[in-house]
N, C-alpha and C. Protein backbone atom coordinates (compact mmCIF):
# COMPACT_ATOMS: atom_id res chain seq x y z
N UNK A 1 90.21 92.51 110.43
CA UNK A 1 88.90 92.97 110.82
C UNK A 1 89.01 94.01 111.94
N UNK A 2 89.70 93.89 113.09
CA UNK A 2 90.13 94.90 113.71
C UNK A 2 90.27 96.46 112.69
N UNK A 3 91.08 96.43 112.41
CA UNK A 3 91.49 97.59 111.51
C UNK A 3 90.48 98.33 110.99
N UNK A 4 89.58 97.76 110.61
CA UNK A 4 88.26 97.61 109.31
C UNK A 4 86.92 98.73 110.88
N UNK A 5 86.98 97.55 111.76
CA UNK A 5 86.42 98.00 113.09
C UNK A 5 86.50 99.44 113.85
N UNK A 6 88.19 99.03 113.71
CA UNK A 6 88.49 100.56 114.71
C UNK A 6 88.28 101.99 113.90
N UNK A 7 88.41 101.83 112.75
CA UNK A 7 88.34 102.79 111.50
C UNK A 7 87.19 103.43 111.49
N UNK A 8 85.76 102.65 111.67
CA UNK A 8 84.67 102.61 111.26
C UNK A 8 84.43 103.23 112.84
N UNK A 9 84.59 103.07 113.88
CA UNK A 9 84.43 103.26 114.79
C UNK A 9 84.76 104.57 115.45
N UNK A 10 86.24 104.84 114.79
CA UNK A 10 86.83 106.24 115.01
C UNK A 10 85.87 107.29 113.45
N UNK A 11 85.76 106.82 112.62
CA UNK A 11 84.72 107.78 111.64
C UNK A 11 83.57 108.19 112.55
N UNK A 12 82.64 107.29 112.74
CA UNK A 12 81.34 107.42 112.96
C UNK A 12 81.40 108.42 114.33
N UNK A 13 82.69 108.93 114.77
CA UNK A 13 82.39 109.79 116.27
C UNK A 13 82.91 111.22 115.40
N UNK A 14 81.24 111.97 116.29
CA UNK A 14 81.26 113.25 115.73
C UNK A 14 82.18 113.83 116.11
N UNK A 15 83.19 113.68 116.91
CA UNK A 15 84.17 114.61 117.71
C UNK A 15 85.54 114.40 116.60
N UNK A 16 85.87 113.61 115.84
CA UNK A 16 86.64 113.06 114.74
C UNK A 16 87.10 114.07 113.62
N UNK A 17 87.93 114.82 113.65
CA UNK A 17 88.44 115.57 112.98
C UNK A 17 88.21 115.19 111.52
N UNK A 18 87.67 116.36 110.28
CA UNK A 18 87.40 115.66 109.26
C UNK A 18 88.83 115.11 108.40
N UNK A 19 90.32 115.75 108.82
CA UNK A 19 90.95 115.16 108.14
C UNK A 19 91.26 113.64 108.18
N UNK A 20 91.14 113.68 109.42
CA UNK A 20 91.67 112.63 110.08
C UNK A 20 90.56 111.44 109.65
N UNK A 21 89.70 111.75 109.55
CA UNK A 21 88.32 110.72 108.98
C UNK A 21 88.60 110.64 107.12
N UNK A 22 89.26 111.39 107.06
CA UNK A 22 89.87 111.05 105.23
C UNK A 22 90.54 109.83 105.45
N UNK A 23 91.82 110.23 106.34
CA UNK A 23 92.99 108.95 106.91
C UNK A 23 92.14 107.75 106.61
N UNK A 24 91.32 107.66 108.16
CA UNK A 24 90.91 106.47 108.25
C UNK A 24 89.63 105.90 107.10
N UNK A 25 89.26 106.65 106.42
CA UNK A 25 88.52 106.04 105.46
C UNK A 25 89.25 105.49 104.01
N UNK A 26 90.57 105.94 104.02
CA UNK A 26 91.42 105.18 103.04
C UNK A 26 91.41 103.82 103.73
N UNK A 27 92.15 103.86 105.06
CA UNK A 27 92.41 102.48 105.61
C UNK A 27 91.16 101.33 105.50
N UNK A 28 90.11 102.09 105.78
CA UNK A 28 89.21 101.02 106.12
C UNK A 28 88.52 100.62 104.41
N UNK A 29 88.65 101.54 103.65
CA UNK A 29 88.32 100.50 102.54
C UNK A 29 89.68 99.98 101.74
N UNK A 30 90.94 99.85 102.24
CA UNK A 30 91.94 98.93 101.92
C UNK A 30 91.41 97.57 102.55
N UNK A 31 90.72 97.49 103.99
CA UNK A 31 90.44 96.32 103.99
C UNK A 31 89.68 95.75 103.47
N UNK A 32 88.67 96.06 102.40
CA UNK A 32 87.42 95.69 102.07
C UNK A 32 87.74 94.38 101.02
N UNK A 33 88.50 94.31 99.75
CA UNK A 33 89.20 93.50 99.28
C UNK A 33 88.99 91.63 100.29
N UNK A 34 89.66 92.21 101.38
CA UNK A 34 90.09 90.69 102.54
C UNK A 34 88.99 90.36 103.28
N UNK A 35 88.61 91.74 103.38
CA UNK A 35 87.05 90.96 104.15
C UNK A 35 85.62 90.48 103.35
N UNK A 36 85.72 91.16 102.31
CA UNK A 36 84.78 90.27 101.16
C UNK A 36 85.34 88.69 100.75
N UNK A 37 86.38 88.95 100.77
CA UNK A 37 86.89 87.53 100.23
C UNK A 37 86.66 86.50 101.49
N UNK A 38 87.18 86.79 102.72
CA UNK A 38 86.32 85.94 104.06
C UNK A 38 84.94 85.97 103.96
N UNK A 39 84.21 86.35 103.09
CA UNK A 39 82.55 86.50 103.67
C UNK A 39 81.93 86.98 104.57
N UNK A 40 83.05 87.65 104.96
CA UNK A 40 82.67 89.33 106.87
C UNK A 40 81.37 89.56 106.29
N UNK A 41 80.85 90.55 104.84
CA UNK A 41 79.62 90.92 104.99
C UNK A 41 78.77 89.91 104.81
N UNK A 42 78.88 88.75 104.52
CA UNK A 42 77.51 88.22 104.39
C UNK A 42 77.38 87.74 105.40
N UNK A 43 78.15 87.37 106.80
CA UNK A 43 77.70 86.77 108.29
C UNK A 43 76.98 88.47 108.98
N UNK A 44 77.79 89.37 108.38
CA UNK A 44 77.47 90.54 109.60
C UNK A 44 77.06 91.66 108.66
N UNK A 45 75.97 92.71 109.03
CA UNK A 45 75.72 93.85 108.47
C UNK A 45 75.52 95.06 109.53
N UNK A 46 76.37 96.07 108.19
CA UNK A 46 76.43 97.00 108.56
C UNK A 46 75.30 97.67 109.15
N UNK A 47 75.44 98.53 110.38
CA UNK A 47 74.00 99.21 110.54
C UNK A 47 73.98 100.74 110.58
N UNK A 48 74.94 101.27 110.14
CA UNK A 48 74.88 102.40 110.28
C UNK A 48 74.66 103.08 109.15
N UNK A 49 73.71 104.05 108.57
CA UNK A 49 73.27 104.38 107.35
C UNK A 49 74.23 105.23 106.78
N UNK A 50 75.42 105.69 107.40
CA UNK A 50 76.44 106.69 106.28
C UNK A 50 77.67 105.40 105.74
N UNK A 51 78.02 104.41 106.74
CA UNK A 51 79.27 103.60 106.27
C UNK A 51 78.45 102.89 105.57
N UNK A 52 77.01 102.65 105.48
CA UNK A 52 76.81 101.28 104.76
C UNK A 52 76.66 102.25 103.10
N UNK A 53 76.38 103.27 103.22
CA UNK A 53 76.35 103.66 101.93
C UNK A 53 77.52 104.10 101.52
N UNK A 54 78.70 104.01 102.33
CA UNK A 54 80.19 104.45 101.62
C UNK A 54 80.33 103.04 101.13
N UNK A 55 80.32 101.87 101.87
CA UNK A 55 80.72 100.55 101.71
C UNK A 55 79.68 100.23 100.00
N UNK A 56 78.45 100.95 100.24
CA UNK A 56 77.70 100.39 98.74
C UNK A 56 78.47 101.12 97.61
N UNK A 57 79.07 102.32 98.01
CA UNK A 57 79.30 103.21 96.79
C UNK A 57 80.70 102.36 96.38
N UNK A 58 81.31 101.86 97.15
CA UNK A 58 82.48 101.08 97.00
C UNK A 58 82.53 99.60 96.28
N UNK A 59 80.96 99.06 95.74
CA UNK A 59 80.50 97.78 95.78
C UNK A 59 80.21 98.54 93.90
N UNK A 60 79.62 99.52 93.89
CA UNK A 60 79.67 100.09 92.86
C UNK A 60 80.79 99.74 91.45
N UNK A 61 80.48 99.13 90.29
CA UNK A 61 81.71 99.53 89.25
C UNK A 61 82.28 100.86 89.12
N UNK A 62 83.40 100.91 88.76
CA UNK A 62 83.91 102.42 88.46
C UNK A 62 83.94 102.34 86.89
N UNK A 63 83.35 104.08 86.91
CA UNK A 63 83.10 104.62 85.36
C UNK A 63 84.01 105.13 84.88
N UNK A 64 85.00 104.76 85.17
CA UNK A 64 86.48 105.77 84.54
C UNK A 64 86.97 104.29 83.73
């Protein structure tokens, strides 16, 4: 959860280089897998309106 945290934390700052916000947006939805399976989102929600809609697009089936 750390990981998941600091990721989300270093994205959301406008000063955040956009490559570098590629980086960390691989990392932070590698954790998503471990933290659904703990039940992280259903005790805690997201509040920020751009990660919660990366996190929905990720909740999404894939059409390929």
């Amino acid at each position: 959860m750390v990981t998941f945290v600091a990721c989300a934390h270093a994205m959301l700052d406008p000063v955040t280089p956009e490559e570098r916000v590629r980086t960390l947006e691989h990392r932070l939805l590698a954790q998503l897998p471990t933290l659904r399976a703990l039940g992280v989102f259903d005790l805690f929600a997201v509040r920020d309106p751009a990660l919660a809609a990366l996190l929905a697009d990720e909740n999404e089936p894939s059409m390929t």
